[in-house]
N, C-alpha and C. Protein backbone atom coordinates (compact mmCIF):
# COMPACT_ATOMS: atom_id res chain seq x y z
N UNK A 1 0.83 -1.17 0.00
CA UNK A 1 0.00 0.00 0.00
C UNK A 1 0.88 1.24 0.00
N UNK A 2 0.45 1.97 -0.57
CA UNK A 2 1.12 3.56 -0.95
C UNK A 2 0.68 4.54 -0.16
N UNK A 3 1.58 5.34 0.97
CA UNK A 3 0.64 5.82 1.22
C UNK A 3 0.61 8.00 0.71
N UNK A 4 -0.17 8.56 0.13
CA UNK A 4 -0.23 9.21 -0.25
C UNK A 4 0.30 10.28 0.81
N UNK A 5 1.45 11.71 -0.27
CA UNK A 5 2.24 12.27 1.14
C UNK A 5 1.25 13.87 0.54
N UNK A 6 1.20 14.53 2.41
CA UNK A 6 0.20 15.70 2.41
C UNK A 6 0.37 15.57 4.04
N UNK A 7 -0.61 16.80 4.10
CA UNK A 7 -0.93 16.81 6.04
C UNK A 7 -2.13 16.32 6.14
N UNK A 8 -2.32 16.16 7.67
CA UNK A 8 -3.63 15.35 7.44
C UNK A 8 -4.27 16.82 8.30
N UNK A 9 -5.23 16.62 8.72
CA UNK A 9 -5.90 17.79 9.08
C UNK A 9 -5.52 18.62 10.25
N UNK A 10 -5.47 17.40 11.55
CA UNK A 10 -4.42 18.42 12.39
C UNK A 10 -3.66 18.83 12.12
N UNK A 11 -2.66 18.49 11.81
CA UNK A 11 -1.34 19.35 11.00
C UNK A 11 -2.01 20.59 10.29
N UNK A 12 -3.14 20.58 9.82
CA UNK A 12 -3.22 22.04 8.77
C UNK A 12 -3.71 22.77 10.08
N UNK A 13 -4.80 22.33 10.98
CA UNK A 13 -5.74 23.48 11.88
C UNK A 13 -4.24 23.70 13.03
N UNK A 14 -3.16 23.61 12.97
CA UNK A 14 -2.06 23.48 14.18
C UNK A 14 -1.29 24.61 13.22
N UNK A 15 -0.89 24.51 11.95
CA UNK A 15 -0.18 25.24 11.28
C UNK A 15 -1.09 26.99 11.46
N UNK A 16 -2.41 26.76 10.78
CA UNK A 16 -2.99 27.71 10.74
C UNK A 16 -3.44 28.48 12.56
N UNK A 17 -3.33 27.93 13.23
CA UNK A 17 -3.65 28.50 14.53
C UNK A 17 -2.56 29.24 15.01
N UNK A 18 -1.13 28.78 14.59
CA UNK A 18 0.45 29.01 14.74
C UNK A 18 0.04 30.02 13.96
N UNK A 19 -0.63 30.63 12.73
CA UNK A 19 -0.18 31.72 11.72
C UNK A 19 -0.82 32.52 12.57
N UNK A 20 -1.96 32.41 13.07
CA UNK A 20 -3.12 33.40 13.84
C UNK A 20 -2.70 34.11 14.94
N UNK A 21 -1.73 33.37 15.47
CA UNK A 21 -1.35 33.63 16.94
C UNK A 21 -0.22 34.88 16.32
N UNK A 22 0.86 34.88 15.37
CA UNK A 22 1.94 35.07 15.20
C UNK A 22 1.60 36.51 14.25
N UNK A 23 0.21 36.64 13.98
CA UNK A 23 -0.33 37.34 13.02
C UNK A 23 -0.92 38.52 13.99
N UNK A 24 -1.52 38.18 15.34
CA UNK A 24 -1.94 39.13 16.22
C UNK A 24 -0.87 39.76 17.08
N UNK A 25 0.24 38.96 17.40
CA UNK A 25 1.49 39.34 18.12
C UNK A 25 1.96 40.71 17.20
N UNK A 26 2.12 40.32 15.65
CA UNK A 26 2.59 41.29 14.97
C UNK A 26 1.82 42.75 15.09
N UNK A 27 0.53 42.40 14.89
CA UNK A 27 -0.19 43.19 14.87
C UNK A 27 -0.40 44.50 15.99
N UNK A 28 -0.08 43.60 17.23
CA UNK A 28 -0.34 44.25 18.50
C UNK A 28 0.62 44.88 18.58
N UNK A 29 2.22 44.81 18.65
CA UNK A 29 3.40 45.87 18.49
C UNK A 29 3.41 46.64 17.42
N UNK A 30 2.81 46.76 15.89
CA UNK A 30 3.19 47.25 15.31
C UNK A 30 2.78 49.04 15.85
N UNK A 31 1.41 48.99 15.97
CA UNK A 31 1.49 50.50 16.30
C UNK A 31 2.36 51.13 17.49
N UNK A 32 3.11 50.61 18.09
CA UNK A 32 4.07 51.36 19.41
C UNK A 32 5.54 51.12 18.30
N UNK A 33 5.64 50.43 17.64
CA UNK A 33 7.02 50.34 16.51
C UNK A 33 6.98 51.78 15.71
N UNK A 34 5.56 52.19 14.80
CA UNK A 34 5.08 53.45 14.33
C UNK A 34 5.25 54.07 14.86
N UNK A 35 4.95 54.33 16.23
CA UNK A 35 4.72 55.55 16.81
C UNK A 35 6.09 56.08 17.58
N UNK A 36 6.85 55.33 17.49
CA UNK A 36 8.40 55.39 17.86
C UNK A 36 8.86 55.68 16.79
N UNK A 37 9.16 55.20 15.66
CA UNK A 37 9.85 56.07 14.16
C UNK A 37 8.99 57.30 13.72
N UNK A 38 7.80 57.62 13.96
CA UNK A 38 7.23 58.92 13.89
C UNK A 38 7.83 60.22 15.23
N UNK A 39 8.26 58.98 16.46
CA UNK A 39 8.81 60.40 17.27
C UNK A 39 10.30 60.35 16.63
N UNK A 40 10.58 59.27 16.69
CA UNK A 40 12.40 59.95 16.22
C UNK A 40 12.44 60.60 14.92
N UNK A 41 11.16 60.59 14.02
CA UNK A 41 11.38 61.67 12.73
C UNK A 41 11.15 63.56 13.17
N UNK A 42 10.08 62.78 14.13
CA UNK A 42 9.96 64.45 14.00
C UNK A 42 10.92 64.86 15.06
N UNK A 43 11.49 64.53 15.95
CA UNK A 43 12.43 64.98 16.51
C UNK A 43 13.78 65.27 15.82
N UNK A 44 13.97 64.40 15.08
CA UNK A 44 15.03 65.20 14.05
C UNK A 44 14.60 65.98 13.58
N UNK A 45 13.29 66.31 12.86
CA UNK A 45 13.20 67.02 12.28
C UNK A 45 13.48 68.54 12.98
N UNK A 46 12.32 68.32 14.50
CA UNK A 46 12.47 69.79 14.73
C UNK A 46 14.13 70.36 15.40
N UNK A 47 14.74 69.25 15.50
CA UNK A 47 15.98 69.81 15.65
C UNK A 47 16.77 70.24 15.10
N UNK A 48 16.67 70.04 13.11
CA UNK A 48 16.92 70.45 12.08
C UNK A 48 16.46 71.42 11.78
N UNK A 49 15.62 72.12 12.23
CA UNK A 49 14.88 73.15 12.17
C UNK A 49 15.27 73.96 13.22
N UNK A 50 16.18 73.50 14.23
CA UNK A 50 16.33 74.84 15.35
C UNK A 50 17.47 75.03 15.02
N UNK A 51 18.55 74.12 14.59
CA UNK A 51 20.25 74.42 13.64
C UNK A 51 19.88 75.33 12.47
N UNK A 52 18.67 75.39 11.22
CA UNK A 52 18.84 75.89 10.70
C UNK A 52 18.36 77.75 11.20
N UNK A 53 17.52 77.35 11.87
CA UNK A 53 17.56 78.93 12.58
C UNK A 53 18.25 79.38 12.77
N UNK A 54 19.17 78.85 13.18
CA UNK A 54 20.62 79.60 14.23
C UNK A 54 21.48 80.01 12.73
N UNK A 55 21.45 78.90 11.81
CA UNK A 55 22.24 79.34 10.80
C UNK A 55 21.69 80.43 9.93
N UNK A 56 19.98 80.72 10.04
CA UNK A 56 19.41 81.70 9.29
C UNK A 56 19.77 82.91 10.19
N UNK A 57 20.08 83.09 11.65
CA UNK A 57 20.17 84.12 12.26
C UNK A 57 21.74 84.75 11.97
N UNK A 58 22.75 83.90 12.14
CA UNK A 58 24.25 84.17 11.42
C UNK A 58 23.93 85.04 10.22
N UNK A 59 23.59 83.93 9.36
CA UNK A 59 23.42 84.70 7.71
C UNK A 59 22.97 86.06 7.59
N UNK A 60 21.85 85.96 8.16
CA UNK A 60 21.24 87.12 8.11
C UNK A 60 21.27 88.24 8.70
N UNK A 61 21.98 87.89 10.17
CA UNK A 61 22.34 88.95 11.07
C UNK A 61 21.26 89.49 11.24
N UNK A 62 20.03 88.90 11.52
CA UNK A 62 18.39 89.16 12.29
C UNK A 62 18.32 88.04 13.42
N UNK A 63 17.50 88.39 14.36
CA UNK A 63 17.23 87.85 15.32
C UNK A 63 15.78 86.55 14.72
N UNK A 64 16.36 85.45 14.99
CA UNK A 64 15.29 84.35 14.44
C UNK A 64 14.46 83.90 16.00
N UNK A 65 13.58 83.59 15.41
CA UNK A 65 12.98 82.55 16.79
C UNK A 65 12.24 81.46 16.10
N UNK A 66 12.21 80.35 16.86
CA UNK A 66 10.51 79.33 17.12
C UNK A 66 9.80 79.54 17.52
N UNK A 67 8.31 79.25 17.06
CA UNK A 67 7.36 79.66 18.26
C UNK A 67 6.36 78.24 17.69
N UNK A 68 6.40 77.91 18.81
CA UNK A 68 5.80 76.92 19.32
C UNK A 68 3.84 76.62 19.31
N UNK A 69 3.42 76.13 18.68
CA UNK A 69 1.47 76.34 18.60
C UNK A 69 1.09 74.61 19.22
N UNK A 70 1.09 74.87 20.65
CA UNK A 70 0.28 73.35 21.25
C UNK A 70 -0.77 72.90 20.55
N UNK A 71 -1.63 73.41 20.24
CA UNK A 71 -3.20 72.81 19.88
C UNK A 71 -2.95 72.39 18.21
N UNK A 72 -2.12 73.26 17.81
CA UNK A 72 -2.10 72.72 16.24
C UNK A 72 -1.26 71.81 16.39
N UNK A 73 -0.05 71.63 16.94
CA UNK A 73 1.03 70.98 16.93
C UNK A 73 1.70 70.68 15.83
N UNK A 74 2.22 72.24 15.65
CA UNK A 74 2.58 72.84 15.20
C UNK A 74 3.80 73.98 15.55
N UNK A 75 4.94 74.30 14.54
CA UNK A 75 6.01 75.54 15.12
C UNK A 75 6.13 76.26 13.94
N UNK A 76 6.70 77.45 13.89
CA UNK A 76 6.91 78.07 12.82
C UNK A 76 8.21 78.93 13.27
N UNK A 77 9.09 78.97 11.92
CA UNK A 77 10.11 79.84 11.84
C UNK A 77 9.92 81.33 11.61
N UNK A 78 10.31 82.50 12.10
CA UNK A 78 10.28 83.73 11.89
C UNK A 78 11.15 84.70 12.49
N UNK A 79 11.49 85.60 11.36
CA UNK A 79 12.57 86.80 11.78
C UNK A 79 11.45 87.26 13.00
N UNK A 80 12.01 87.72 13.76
CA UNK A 80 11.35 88.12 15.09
C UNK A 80 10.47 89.51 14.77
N UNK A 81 11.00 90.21 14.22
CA UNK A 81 10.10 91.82 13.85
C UNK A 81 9.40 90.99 12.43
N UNK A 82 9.61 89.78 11.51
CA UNK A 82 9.54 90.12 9.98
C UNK A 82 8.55 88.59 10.01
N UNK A 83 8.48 88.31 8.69
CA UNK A 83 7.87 87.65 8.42
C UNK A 83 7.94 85.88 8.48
N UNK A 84 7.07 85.02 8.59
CA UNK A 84 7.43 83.74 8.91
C UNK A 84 8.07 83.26 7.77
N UNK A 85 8.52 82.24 7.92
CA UNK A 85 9.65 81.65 7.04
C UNK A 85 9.34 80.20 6.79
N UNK A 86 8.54 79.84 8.00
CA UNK A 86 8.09 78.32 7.40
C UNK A 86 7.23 77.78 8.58
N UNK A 87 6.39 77.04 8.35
CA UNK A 87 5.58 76.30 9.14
C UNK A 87 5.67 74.74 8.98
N UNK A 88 5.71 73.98 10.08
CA UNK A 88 5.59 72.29 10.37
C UNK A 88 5.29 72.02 11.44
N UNK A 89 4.55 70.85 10.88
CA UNK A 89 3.30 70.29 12.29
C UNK A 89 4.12 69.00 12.31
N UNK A 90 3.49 68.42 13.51
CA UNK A 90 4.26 67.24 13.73
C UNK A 90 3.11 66.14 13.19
N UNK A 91 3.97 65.12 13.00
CA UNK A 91 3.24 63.78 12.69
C UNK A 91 1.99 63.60 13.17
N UNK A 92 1.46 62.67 13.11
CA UNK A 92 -0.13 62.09 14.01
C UNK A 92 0.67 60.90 14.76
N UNK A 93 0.07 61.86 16.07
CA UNK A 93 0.12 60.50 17.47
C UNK A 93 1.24 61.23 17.87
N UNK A 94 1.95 62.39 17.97
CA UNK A 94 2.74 63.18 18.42
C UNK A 94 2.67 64.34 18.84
N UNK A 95 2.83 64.34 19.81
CA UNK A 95 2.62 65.59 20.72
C UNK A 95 3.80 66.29 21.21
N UNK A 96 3.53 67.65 21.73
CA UNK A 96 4.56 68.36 22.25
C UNK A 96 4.49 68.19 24.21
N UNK A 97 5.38 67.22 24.96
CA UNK A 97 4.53 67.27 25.86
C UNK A 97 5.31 68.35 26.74
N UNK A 98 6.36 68.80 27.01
CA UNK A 98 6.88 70.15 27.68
C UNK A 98 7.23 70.76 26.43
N UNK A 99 7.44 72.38 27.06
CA UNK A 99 8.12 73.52 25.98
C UNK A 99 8.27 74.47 26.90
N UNK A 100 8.99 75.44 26.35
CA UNK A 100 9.40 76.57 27.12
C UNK A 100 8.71 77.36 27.38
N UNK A 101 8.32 78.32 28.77
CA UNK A 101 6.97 78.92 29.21
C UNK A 101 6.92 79.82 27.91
N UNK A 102 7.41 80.50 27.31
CA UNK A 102 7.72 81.47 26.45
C UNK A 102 7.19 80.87 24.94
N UNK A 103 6.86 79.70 25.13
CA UNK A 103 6.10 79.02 23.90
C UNK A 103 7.21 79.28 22.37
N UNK A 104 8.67 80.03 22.70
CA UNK A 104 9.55 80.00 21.66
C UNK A 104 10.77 80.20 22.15
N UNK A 105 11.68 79.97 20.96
CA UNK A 105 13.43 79.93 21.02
C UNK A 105 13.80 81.05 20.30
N UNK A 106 14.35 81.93 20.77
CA UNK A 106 15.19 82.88 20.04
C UNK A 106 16.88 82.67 19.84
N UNK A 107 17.05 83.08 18.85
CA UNK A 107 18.58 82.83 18.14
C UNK A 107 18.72 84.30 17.86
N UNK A 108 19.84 84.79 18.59
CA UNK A 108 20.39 85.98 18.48
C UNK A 108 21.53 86.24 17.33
N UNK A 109 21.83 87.17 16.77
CA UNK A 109 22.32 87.45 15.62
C UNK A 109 24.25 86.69 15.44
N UNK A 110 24.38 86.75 16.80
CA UNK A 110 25.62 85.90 17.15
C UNK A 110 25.61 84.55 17.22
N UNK A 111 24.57 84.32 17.18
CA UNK A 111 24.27 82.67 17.21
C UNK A 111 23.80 82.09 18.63
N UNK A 112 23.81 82.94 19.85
CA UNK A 112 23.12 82.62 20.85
C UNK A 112 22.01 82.47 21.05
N UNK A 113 21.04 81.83 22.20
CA UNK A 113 19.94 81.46 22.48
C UNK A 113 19.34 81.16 23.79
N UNK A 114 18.03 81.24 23.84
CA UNK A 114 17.28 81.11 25.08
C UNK A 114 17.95 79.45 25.74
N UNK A 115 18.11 79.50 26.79
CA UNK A 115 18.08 78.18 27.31
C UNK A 115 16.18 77.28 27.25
N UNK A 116 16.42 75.83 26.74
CA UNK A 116 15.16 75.58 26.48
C UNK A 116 15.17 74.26 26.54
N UNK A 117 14.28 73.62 26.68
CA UNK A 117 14.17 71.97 26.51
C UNK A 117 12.92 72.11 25.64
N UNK A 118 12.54 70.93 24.87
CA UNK A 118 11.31 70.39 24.21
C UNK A 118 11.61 69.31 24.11
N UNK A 119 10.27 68.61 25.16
CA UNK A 119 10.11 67.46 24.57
C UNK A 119 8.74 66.75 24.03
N UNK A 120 9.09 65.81 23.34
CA UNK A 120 8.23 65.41 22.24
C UNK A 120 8.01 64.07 22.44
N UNK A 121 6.50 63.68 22.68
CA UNK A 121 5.88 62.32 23.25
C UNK A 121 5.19 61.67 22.36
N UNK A 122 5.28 60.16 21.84
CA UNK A 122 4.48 59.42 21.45
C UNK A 122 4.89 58.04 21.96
N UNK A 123 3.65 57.43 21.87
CA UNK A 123 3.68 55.68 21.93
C UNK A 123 4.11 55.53 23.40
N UNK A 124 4.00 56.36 24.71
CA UNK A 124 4.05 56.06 25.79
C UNK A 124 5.83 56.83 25.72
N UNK A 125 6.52 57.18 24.71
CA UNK A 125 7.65 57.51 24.96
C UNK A 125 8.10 58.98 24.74
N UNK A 126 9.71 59.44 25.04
CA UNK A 126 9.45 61.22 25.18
C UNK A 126 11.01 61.05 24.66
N UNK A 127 11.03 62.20 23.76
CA UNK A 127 12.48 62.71 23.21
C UNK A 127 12.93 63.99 23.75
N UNK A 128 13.70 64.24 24.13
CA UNK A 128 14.29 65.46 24.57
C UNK A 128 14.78 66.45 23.33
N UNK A 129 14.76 67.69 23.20
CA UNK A 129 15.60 68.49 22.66
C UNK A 129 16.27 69.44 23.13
N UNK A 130 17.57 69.68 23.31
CA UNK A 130 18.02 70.75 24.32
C UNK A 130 18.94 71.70 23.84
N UNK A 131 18.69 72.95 24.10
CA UNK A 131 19.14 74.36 23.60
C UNK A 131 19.75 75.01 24.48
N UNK A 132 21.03 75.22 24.64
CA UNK A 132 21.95 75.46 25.35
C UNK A 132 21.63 77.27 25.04
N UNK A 133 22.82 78.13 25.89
CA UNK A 133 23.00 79.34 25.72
C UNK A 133 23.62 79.58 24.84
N UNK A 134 24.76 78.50 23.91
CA UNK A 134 25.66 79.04 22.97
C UNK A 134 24.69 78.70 21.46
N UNK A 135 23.72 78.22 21.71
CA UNK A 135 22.84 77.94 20.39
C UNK A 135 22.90 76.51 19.73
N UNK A 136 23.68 75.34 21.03
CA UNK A 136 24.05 74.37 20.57
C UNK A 136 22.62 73.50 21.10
N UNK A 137 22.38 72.99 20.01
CA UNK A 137 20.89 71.66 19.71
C UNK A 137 21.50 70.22 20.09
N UNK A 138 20.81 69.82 21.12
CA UNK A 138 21.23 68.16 21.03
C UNK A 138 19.96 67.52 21.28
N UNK A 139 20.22 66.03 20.94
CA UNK A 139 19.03 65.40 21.46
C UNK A 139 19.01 64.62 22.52
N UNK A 140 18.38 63.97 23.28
CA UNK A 140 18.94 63.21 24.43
C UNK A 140 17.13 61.92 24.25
């Protein structure tokens, strides 16, 4: 007798219960995986955005600032007397959760600046950004 090769049925409902299980595991981390590469983008980002201030305030020899919009979540670049220069909101599922009472960063024409922290929360987690007096941006 021959016997014909395949799974027999347990084998398939054991395979497929193994996919189900391995399919909800994925499922269940993926949004805290998202919401962690959405904070480390926009945290670069807005830190790329507070270097280039400092470098628009050099160039230009005008006083730059950030100013900071909680509810939009949202910041915008602007010569301090002049006109804005650019606006960016942060991702979805990202928030601003501290900022400076002053709701902005000024960059003085020398390249100095307000002392400041911002930090930036998603997925249960928080990025630091920190603005020294000499105009130096880090992240922590």
């Amino acid at each position: 007798m021959i016997k014909a090769g395949g799974f027999t049925l347990l084998e398939l409902l054991l395979g497929l219960a193994l996919a189900a299980t391995l399919t909800g595991i994925g499922s269940v981390s993926l949004p805290s995986i998202a919401g962690g590469i959405r904070l480390a983008g926009a945290t670069e980002r807005l830190a790329a955005a507070l270097r280039a201030a400092r470098g628009q305030a050099l160039a230009r020899n005008r006083r730059i600032e950030i100013r900071f919009d909680p509810p939009s979540r949202s910041w915008s670049v602007r010569e301090q007397t002049g006109p804005t220069l650019d606006v960016q909101r942060l991702p979805t599922g990202v928030v601003f959760s501290s900022l400076p009472s002053a709701l902005r960063i000024r960059f003085s024409t020398i390249g100095t600046a307000d002392n400041a922290t911002v930090v930036l929360a998603a997925a249960g987690r928080n990025r630091r950004i920190i603005v020294n007096q000499r105009g130096r941006v880090r992240l922590q």
